[in-house]
C-alpha atoms as a PDB file:
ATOM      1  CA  UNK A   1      -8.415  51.344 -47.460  1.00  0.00           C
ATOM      2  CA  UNK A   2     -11.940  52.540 -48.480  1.00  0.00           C
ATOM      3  CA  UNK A   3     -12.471  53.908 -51.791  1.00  0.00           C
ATOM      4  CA  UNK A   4     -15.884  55.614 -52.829  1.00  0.00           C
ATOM      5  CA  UNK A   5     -16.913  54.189 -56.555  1.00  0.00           C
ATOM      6  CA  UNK A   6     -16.152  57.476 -58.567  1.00  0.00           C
ATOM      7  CA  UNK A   7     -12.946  57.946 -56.588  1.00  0.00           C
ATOM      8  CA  UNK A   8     -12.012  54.521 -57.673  1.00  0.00           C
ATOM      9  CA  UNK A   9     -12.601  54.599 -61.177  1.00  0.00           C
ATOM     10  CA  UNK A  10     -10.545  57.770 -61.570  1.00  0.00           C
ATOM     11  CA  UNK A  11      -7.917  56.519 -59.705  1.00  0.00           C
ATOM     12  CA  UNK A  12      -7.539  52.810 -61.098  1.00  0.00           C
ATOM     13  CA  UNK A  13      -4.324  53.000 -61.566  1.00  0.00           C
ATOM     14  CA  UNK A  14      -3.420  53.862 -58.215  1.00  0.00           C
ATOM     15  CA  UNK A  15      -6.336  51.720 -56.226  1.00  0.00           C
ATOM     16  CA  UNK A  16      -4.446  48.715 -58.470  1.00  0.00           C
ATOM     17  CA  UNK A  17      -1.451  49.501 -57.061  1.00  0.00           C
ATOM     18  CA  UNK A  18      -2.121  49.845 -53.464  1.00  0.00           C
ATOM     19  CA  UNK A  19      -3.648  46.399 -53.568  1.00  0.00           C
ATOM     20  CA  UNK A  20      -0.898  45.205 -54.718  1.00  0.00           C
ATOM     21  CA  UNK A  21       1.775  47.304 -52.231  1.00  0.00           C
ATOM     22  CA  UNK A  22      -0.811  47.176 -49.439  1.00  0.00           C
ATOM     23  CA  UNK A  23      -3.324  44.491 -49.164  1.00  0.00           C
ATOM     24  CA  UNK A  24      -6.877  44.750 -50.211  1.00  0.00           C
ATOM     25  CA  UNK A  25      -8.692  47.689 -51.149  1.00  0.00           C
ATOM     26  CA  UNK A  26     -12.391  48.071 -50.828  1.00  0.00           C
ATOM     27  CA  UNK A  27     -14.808  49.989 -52.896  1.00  0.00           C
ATOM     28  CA  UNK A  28     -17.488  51.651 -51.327  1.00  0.00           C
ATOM     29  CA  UNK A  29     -21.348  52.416 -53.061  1.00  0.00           C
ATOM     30  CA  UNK A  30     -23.050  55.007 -50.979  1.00  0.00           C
ATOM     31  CA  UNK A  31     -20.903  54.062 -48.031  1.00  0.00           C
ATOM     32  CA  UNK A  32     -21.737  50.502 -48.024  1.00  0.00           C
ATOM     33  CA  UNK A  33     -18.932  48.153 -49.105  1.00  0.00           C
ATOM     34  CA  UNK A  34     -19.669  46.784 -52.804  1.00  0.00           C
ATOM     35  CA  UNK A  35     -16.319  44.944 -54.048  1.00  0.00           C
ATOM     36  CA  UNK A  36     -12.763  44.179 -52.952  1.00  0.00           C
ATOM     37  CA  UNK A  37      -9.635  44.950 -55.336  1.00  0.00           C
ATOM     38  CA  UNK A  38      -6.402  42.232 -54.320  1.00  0.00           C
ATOM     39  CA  UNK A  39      -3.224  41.937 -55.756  1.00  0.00           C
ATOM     40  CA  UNK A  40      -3.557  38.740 -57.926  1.00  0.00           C
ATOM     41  CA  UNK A  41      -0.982  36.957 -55.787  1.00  0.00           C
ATOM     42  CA  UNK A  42      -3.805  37.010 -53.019  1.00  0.00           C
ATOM     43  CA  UNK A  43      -6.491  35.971 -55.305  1.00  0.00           C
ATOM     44  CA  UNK A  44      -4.466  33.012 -56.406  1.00  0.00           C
ATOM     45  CA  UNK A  45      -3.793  32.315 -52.569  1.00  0.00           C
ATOM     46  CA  UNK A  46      -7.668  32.859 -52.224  1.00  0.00           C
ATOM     47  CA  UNK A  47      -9.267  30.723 -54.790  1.00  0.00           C
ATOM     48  CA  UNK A  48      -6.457  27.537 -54.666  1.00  0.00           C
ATOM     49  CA  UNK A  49      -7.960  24.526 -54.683  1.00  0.00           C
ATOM     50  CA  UNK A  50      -8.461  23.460 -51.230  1.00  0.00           C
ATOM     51  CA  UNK A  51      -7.974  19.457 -50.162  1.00  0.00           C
ATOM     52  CA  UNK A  52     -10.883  17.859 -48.718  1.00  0.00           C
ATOM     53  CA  UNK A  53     -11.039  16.783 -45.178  1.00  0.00           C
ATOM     54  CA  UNK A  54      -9.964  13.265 -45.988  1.00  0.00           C
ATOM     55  CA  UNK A  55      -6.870  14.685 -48.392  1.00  0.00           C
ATOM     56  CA  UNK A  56      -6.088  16.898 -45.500  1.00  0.00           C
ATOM     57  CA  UNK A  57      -6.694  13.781 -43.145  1.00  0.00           C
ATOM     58  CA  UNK A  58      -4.483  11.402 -45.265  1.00  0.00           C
ATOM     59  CA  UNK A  59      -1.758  13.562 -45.442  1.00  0.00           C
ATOM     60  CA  UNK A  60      -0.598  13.773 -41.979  1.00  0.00           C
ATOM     61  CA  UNK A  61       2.029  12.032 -40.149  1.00  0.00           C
ATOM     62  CA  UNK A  62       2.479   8.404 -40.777  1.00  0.00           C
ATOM     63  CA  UNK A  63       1.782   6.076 -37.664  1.00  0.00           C
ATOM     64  CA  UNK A  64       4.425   4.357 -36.492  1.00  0.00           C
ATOM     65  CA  UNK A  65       4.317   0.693 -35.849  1.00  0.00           C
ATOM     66  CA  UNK A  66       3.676   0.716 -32.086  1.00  0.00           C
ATOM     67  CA  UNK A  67       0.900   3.027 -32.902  1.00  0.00           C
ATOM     68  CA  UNK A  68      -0.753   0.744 -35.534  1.00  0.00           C
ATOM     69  CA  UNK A  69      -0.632  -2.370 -33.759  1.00  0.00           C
ATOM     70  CA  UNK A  70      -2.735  -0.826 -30.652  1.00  0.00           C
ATOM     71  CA  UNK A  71      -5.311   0.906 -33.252  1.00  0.00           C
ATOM     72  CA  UNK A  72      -5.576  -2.728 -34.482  1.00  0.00           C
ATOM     73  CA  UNK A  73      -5.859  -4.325 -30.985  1.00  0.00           C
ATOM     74  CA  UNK A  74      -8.564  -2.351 -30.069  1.00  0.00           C
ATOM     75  CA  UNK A  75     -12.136  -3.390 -29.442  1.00  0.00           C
ATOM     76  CA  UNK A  76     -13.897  -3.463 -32.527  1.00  0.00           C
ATOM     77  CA  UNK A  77     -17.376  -2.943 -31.273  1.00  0.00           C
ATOM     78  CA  UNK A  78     -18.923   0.526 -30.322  1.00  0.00           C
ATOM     79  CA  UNK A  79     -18.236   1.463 -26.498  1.00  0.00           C
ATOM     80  CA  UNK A  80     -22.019   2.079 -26.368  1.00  0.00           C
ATOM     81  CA  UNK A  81     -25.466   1.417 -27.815  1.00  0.00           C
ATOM     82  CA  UNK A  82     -26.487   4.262 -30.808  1.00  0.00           C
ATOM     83  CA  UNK A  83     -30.111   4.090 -31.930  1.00  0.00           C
ATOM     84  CA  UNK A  84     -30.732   6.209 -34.935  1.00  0.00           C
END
């Protein structure tokens, strides 16, 4: 929902809770969007720490054996030539 500025500040209690019973609530400055109320549980959501792509990478399935024997077999040298 869409909340002009001065509608917003004398109606914080209510803008505060329909962020928190219906999602985000945006504030409006001469009809142009200028700052988003959310419930804190979405903020927290928002702003947790988020793994890098190795963490992310690292934490996936674990290979089973038949899988890490062929990555081992494999060729070790690129399939083609790379200038940089």
């Amino acid at each position: 929902m869409n909340w002009h500025l001065q509608d917003a500040k004398n109606n914080l209690s209510k803008l505060v809770q329909r962020a928190r019973e219906e999602g985000p609530q945006t504030i409006t400055l001469r009809g142009k969007p200028a700052a988003v109320v959310l419930s804190a549980e979405e903020y927290e959501a928002l702003s947790a720490k988020k793994p890098s792509l190795a963490e992310f990478l690292l934490t996936g399935p674990v290979w089973d054996d038949d899988f890490v024997e062929e990555v081992n077999r494999r060729d070790k040298t690129p399939s083609r030539d790379i200038d940089f």
